[in-house]
N, C-alpha and C. Protein backbone atom coordinates (compact mmCIF):
# COMPACT_ATOMS: atom_id res chain seq x y z
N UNK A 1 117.06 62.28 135.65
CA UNK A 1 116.75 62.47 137.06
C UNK A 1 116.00 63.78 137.27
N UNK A 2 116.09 65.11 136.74
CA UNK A 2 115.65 65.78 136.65
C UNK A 2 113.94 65.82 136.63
N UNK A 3 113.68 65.34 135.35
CA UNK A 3 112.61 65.35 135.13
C UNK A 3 111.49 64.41 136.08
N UNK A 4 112.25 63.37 136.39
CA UNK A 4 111.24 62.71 137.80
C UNK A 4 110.89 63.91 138.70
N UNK A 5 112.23 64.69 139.07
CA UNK A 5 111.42 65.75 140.38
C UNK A 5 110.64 66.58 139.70
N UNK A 6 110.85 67.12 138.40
CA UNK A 6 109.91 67.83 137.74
C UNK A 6 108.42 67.79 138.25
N UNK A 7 108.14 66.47 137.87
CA UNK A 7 107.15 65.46 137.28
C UNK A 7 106.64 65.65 138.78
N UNK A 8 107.22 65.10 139.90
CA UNK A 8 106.29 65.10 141.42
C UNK A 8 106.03 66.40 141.74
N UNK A 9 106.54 67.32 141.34
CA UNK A 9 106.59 68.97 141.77
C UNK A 9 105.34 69.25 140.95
N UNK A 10 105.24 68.62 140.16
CA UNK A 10 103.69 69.39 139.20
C UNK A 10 102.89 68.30 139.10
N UNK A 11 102.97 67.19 140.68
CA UNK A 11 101.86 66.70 140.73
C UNK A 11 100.95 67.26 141.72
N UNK A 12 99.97 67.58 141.32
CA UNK A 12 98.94 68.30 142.30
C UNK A 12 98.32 67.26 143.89
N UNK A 13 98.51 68.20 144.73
CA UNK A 13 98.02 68.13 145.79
C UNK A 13 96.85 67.16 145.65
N UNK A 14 97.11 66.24 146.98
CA UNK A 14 95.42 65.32 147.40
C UNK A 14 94.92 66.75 148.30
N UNK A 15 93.48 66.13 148.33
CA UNK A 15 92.91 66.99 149.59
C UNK A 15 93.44 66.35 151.01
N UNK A 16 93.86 65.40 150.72
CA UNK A 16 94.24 64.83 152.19
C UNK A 16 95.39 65.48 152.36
N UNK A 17 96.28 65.66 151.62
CA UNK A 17 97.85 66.56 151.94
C UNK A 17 97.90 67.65 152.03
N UNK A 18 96.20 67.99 151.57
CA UNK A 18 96.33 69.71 151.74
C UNK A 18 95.70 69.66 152.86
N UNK A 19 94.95 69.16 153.29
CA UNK A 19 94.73 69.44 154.80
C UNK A 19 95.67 69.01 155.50
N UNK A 20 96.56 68.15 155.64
CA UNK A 20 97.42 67.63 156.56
C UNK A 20 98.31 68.96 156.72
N UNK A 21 98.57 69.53 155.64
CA UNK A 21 99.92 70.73 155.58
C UNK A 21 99.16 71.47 156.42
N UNK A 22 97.59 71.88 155.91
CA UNK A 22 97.07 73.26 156.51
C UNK A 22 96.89 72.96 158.28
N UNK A 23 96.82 71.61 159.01
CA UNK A 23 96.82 71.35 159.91
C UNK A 23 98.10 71.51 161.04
N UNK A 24 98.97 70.58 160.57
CA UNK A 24 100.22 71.13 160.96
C UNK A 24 101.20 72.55 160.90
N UNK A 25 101.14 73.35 159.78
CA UNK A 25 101.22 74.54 160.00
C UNK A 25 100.50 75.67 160.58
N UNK A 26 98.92 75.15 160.75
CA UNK A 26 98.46 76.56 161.57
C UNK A 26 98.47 75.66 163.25
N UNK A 27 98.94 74.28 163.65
CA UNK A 27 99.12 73.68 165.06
C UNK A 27 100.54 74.70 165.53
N UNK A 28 101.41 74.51 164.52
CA UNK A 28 103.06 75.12 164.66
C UNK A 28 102.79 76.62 165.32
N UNK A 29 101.82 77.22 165.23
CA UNK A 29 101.59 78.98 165.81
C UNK A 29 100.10 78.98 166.50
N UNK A 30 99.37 78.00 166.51
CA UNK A 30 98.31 78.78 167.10
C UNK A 30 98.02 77.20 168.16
N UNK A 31 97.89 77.52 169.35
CA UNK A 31 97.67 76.17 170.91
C UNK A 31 96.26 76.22 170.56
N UNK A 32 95.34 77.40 170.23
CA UNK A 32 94.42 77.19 170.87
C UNK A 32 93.55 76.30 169.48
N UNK A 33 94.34 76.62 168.18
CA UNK A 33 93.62 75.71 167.34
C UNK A 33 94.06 74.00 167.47
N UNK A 34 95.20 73.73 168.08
CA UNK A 34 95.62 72.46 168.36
C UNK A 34 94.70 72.22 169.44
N UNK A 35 94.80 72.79 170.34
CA UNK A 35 93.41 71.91 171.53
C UNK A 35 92.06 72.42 170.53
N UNK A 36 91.55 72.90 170.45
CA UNK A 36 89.92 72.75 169.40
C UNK A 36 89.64 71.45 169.12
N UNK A 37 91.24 70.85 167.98
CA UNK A 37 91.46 69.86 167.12
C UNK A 37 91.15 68.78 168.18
N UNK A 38 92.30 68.50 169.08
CA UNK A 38 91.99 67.50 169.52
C UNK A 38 90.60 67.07 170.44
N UNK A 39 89.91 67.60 170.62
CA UNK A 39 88.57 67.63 170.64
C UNK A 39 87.54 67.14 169.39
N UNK A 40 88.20 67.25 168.37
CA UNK A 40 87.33 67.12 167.15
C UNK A 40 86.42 65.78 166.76
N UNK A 41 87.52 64.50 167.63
CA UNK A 41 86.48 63.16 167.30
C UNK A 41 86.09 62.49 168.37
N UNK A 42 85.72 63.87 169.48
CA UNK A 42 84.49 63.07 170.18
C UNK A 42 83.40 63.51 170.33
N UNK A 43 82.25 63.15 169.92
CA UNK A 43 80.89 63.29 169.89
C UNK A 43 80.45 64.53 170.44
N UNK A 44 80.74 64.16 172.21
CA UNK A 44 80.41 65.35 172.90
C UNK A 44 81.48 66.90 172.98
N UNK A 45 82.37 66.71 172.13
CA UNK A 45 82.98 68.39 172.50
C UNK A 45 83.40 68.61 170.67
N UNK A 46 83.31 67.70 169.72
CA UNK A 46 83.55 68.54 168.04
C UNK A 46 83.08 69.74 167.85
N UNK A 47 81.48 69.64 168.50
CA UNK A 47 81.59 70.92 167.86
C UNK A 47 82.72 72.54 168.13
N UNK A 48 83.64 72.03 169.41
CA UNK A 48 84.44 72.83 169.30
C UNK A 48 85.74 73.05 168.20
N UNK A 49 85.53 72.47 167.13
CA UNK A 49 86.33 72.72 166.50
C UNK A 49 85.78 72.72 164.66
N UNK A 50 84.33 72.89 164.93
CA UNK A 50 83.81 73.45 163.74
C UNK A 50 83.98 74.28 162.97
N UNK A 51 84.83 75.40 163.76
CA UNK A 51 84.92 76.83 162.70
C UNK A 51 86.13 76.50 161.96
N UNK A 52 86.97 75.44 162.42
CA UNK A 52 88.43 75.37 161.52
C UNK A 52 87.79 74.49 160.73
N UNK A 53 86.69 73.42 160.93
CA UNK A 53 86.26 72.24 159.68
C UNK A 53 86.18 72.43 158.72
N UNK A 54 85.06 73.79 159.14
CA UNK A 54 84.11 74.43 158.42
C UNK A 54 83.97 74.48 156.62
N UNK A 55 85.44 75.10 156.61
CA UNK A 55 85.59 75.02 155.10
C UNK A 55 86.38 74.31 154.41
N UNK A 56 86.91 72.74 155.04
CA UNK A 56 87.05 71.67 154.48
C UNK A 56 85.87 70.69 154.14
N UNK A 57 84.73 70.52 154.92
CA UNK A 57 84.00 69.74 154.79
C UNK A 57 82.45 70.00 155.13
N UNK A 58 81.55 69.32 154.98
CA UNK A 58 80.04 69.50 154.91
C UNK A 58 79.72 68.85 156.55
N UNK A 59 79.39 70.02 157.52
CA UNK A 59 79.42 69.57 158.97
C UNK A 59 77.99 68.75 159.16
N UNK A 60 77.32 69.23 158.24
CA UNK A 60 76.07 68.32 158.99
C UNK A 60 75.90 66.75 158.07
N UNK A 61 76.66 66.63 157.55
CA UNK A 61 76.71 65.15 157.12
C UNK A 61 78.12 64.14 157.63
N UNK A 62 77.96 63.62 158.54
CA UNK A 62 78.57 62.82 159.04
C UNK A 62 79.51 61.90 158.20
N UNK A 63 79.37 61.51 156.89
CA UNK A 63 80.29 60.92 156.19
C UNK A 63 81.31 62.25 155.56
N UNK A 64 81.07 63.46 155.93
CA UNK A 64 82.06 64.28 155.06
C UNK A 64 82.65 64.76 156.32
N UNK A 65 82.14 64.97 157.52
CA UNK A 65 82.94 65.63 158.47
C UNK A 65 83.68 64.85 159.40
N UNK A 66 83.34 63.53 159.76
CA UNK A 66 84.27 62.57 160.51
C UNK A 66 85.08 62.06 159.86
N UNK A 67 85.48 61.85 158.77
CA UNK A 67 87.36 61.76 157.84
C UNK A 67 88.46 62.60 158.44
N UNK A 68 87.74 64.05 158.56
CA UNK A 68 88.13 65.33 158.94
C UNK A 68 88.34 65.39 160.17
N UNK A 69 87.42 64.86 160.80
CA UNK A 69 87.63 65.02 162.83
C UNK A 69 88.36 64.21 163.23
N UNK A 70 88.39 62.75 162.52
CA UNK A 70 89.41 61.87 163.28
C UNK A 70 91.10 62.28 163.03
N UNK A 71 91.14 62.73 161.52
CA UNK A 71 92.16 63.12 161.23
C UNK A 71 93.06 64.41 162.09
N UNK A 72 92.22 65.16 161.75
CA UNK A 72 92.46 66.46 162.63
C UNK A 72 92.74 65.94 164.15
N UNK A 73 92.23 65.17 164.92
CA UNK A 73 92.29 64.87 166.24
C UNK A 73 93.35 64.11 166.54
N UNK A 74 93.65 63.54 165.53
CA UNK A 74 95.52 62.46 165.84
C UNK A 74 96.59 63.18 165.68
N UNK A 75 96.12 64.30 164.14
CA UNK A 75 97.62 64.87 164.26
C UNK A 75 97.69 65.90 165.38
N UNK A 76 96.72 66.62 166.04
CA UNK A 76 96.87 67.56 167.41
C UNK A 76 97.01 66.47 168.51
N UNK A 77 96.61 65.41 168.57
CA UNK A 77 97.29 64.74 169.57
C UNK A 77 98.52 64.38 169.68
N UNK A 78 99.18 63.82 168.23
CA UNK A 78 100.19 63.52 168.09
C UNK A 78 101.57 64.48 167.94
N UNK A 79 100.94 66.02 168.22
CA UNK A 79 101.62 66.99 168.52
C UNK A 79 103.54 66.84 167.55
N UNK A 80 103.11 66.38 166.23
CA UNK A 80 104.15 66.53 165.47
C UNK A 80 104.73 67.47 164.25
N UNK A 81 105.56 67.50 163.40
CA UNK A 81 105.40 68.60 162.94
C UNK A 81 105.06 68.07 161.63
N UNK A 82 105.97 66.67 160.99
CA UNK A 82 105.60 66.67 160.09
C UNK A 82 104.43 65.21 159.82
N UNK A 83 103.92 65.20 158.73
CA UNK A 83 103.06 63.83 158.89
C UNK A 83 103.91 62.68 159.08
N UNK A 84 103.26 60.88 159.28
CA UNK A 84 103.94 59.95 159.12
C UNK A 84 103.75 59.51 157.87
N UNK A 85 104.46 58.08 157.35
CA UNK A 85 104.40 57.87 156.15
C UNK A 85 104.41 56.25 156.59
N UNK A 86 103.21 55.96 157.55
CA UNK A 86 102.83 54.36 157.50
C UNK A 86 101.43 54.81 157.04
N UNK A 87 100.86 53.79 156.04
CA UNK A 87 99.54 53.23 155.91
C UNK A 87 98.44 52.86 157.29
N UNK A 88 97.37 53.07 157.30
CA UNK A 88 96.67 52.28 158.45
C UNK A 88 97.35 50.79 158.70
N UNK A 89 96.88 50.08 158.23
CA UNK A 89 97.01 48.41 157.81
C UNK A 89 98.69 48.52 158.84
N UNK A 90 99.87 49.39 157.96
CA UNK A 90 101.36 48.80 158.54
C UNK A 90 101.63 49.85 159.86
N UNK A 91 100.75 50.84 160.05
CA UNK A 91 100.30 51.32 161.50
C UNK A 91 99.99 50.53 162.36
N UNK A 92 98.75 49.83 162.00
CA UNK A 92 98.33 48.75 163.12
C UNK A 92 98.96 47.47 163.56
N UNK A 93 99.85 47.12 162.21
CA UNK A 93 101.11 46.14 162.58
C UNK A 93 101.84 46.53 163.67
N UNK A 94 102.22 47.58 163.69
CA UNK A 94 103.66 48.05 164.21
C UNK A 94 102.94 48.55 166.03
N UNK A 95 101.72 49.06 165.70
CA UNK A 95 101.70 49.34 167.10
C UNK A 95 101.65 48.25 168.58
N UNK A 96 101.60 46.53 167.50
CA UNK A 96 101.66 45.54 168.11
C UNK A 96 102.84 44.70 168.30
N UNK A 97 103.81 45.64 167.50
CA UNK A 97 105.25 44.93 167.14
C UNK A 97 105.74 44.68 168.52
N UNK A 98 107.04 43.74 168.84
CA UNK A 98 107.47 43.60 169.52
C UNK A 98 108.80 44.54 169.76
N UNK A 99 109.30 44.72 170.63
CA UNK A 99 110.25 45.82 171.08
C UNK A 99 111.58 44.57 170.16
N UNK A 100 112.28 45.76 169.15
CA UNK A 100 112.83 45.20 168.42
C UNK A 100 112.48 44.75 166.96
N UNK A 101 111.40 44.65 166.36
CA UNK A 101 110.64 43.92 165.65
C UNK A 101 109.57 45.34 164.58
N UNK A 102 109.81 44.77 163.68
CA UNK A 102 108.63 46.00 162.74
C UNK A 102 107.57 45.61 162.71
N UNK A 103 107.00 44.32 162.81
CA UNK A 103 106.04 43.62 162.31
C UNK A 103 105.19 43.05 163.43
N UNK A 104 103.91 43.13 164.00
CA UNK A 104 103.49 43.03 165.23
C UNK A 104 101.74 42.27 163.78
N UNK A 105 101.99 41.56 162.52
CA UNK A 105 100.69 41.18 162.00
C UNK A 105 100.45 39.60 162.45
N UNK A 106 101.51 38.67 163.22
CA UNK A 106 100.97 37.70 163.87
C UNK A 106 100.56 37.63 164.75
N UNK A 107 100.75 38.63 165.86
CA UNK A 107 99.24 38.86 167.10
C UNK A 107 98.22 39.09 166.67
N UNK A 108 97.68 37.70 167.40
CA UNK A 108 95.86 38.39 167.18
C UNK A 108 95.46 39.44 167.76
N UNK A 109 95.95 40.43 168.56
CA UNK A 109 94.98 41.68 168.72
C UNK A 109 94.89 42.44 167.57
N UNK A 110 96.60 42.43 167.11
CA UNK A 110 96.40 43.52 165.94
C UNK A 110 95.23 42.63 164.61
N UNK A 111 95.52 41.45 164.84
CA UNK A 111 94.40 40.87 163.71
C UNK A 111 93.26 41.62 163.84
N UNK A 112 92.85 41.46 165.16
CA UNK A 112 91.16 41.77 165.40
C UNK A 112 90.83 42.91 165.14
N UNK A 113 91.98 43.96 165.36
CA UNK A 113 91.76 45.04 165.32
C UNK A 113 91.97 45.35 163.44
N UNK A 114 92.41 44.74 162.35
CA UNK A 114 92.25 44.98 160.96
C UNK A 114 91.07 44.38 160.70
N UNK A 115 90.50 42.96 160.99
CA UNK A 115 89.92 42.43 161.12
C UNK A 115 87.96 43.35 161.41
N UNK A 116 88.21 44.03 162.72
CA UNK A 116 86.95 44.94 162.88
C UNK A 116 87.15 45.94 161.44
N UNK A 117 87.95 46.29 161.21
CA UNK A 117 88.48 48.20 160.55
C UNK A 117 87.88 47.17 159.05
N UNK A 118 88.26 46.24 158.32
CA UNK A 118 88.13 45.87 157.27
C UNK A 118 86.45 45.31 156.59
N UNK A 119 85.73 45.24 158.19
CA UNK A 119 84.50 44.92 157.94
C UNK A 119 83.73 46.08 158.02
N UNK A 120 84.22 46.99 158.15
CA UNK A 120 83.33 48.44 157.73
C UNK A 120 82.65 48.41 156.17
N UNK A 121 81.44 48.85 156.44
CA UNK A 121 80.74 48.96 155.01
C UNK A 121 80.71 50.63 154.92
N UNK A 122 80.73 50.99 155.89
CA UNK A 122 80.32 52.89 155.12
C UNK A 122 81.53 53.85 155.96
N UNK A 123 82.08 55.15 155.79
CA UNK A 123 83.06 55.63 156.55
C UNK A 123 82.43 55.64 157.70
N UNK A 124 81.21 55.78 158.00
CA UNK A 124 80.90 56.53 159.54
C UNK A 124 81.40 55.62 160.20
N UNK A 125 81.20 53.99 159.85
CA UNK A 125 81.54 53.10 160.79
C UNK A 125 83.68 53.16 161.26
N UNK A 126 83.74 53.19 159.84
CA UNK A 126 85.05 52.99 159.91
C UNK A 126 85.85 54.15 160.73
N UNK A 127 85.44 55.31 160.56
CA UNK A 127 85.74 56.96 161.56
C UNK A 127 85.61 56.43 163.06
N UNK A 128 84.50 55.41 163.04
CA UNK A 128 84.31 54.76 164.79
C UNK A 128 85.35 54.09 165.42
N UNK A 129 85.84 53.22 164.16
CA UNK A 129 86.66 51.78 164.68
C UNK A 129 88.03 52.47 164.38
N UNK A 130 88.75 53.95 164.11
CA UNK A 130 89.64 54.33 163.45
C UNK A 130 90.31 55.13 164.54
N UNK A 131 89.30 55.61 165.20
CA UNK A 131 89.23 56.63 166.58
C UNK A 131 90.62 56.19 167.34
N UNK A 132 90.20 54.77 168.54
CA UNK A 132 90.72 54.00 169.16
C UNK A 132 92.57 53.40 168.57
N UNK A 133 91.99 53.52 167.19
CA UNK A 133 93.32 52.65 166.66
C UNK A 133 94.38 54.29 166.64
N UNK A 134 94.02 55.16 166.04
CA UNK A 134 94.64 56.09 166.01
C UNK A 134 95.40 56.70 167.24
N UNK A 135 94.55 56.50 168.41
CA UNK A 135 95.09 56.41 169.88
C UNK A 135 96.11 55.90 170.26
N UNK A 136 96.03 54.88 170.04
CA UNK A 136 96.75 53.79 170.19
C UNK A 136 97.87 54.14 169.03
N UNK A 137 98.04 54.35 168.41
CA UNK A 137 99.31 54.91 167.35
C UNK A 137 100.14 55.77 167.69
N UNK A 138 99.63 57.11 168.20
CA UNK A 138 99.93 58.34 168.97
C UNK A 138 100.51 57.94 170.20
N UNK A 139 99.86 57.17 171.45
CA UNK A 139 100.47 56.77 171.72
C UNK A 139 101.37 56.10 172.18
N UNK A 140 101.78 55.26 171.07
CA UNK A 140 102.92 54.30 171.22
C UNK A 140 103.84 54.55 169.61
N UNK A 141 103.67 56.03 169.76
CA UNK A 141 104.66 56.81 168.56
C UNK A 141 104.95 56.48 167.49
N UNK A 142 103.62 55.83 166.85
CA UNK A 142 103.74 55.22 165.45
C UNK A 142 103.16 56.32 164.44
N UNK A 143 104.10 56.56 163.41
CA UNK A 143 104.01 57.57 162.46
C UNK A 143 102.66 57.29 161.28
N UNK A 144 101.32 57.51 161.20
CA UNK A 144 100.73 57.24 160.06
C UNK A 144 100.40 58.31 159.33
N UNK A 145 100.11 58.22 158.07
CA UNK A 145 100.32 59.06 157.16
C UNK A 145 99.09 59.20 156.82
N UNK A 146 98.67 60.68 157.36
CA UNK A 146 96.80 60.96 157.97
C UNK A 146 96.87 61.27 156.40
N UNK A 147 97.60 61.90 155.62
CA UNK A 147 97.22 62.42 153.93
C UNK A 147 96.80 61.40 153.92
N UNK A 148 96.96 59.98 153.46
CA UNK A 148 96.87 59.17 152.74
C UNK A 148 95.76 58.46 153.50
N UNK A 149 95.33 58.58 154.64
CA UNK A 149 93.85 58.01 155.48
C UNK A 149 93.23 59.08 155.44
N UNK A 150 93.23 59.99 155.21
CA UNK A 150 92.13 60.76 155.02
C UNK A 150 91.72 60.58 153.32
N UNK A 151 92.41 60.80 152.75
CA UNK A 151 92.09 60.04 151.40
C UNK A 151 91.76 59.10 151.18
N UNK A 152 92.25 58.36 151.49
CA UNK A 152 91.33 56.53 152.10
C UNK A 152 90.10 57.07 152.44
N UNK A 153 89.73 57.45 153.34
CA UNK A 153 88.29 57.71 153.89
C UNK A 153 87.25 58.24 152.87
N UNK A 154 87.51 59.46 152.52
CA UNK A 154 87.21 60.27 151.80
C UNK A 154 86.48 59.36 150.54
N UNK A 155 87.17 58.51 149.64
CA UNK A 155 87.15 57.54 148.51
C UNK A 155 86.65 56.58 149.17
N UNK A 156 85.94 55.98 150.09
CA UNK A 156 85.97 55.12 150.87
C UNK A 156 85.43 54.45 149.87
N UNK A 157 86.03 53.18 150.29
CA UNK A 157 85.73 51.69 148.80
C UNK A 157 85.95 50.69 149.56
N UNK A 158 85.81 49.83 148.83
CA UNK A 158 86.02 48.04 148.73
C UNK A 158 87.68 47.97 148.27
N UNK A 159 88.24 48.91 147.49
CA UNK A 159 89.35 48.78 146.92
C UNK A 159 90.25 49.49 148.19
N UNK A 160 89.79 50.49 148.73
CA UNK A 160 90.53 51.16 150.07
C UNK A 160 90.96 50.12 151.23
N UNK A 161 89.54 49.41 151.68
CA UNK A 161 89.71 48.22 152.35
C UNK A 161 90.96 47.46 152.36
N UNK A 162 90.65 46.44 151.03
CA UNK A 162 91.54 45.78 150.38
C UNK A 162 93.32 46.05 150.42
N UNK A 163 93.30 47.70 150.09
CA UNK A 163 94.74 48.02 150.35
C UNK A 163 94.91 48.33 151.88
N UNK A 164 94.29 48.18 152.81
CA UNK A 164 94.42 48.48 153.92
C UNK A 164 94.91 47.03 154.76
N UNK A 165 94.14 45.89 154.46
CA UNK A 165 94.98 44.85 154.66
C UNK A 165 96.41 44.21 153.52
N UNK A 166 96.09 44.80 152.75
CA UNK A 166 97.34 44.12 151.59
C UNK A 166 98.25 44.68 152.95
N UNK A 167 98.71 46.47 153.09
CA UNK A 167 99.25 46.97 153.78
C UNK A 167 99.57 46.23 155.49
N UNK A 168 98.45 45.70 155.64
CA UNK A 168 98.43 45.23 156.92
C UNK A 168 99.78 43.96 157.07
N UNK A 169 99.17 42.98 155.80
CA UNK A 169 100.05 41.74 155.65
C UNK A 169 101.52 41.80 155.34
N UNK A 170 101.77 42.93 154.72
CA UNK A 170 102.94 43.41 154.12
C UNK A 170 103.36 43.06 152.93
N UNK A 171 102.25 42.26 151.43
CA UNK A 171 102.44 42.09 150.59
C UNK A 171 102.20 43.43 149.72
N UNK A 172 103.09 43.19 148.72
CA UNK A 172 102.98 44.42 147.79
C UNK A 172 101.60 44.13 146.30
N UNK A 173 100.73 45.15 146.32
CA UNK A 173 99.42 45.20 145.83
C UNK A 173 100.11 45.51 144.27
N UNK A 174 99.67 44.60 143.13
CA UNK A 174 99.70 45.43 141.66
C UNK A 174 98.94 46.25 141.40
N UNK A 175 99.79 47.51 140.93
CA UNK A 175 99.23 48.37 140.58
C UNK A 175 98.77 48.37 138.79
């Protein structure tokens, strides 16, 4: 038993967890970098929150800095301390669930809405269609786990996709 915690303790950081930490701990002491943030994924006011981007990501290319803005903009909206630990895909289930119920993947809204997110070919699109859903998560107090979508993004693939509906359906993906 030991050596399992060993083993996760000297597994190195994603960039998605290191920004998630560096996000939530400098939201915990500073308001005025939490409002910046939540400003960050809309068109007309990000650039107020460029100087905190700045040295996570490449601002004038739109596939490196909107991973970053949408992310940054849910967890200052979502005004929490620590991250969640749902996937997009079992995020978007749940924010359709029924009161009582975990699983909200036989409404078709939430379909339509994996359905749009899964036909993304490049991040910019997907940062578009990710915006709204993330809203909608926040709030109706569904926990997603921005490390692991911002890493999604970041890697953005055919294979990201893919686990984004496996996640959605609630089947378990071989690894």
């Amino acid at each position: 038993m030991g050596n399992v915690k060993k083993k996760k303790d000297e597994r190195k950081s994603s960039r998605g967890e290191n920004f998630t930490e560096f996000v939530l701990n400098r939201m915990a002491k500073d308001n005025r970098f939490r409002a910046a943030l939540c400003r960050a994924d809309n068109p007309d006011t990000e650039y107020q929150s460029w100087e905190y981007l700045s040295s996570w990501c490449e601002l004038d290319k739109d596939w490196s800095r909107l991973p970053f803005s949408i992310t940054a903009a849910s967890l200052a909206r979502g005004r929490q301390s620590t991250d969640g630990s749902l996937g997009i895909g079992k995020a978007i289930s749940r924010c359709y669930a029924d009161e009582g119920h975990d699983n909200g993947s036989e409404k078709d809204s939430a379909k339509a809405k994996l359905r749009r997110l899964i036909a993304c070919k490049t991040v910019v699109e997907a940062c578009a269609i990710l915006r709204p859903i993330l809203n909608l998560a926040n709030s109706r107090r569904v926990a997603v786990n921005h490390a692991k979508l911002l890493d999604d993004l970041l890697y953005f693939n055919v294979t990201t996709v893919r686990r984004w509906a496996v996640d959605f359906y609630g089947k378990r993906e071989k690894e």
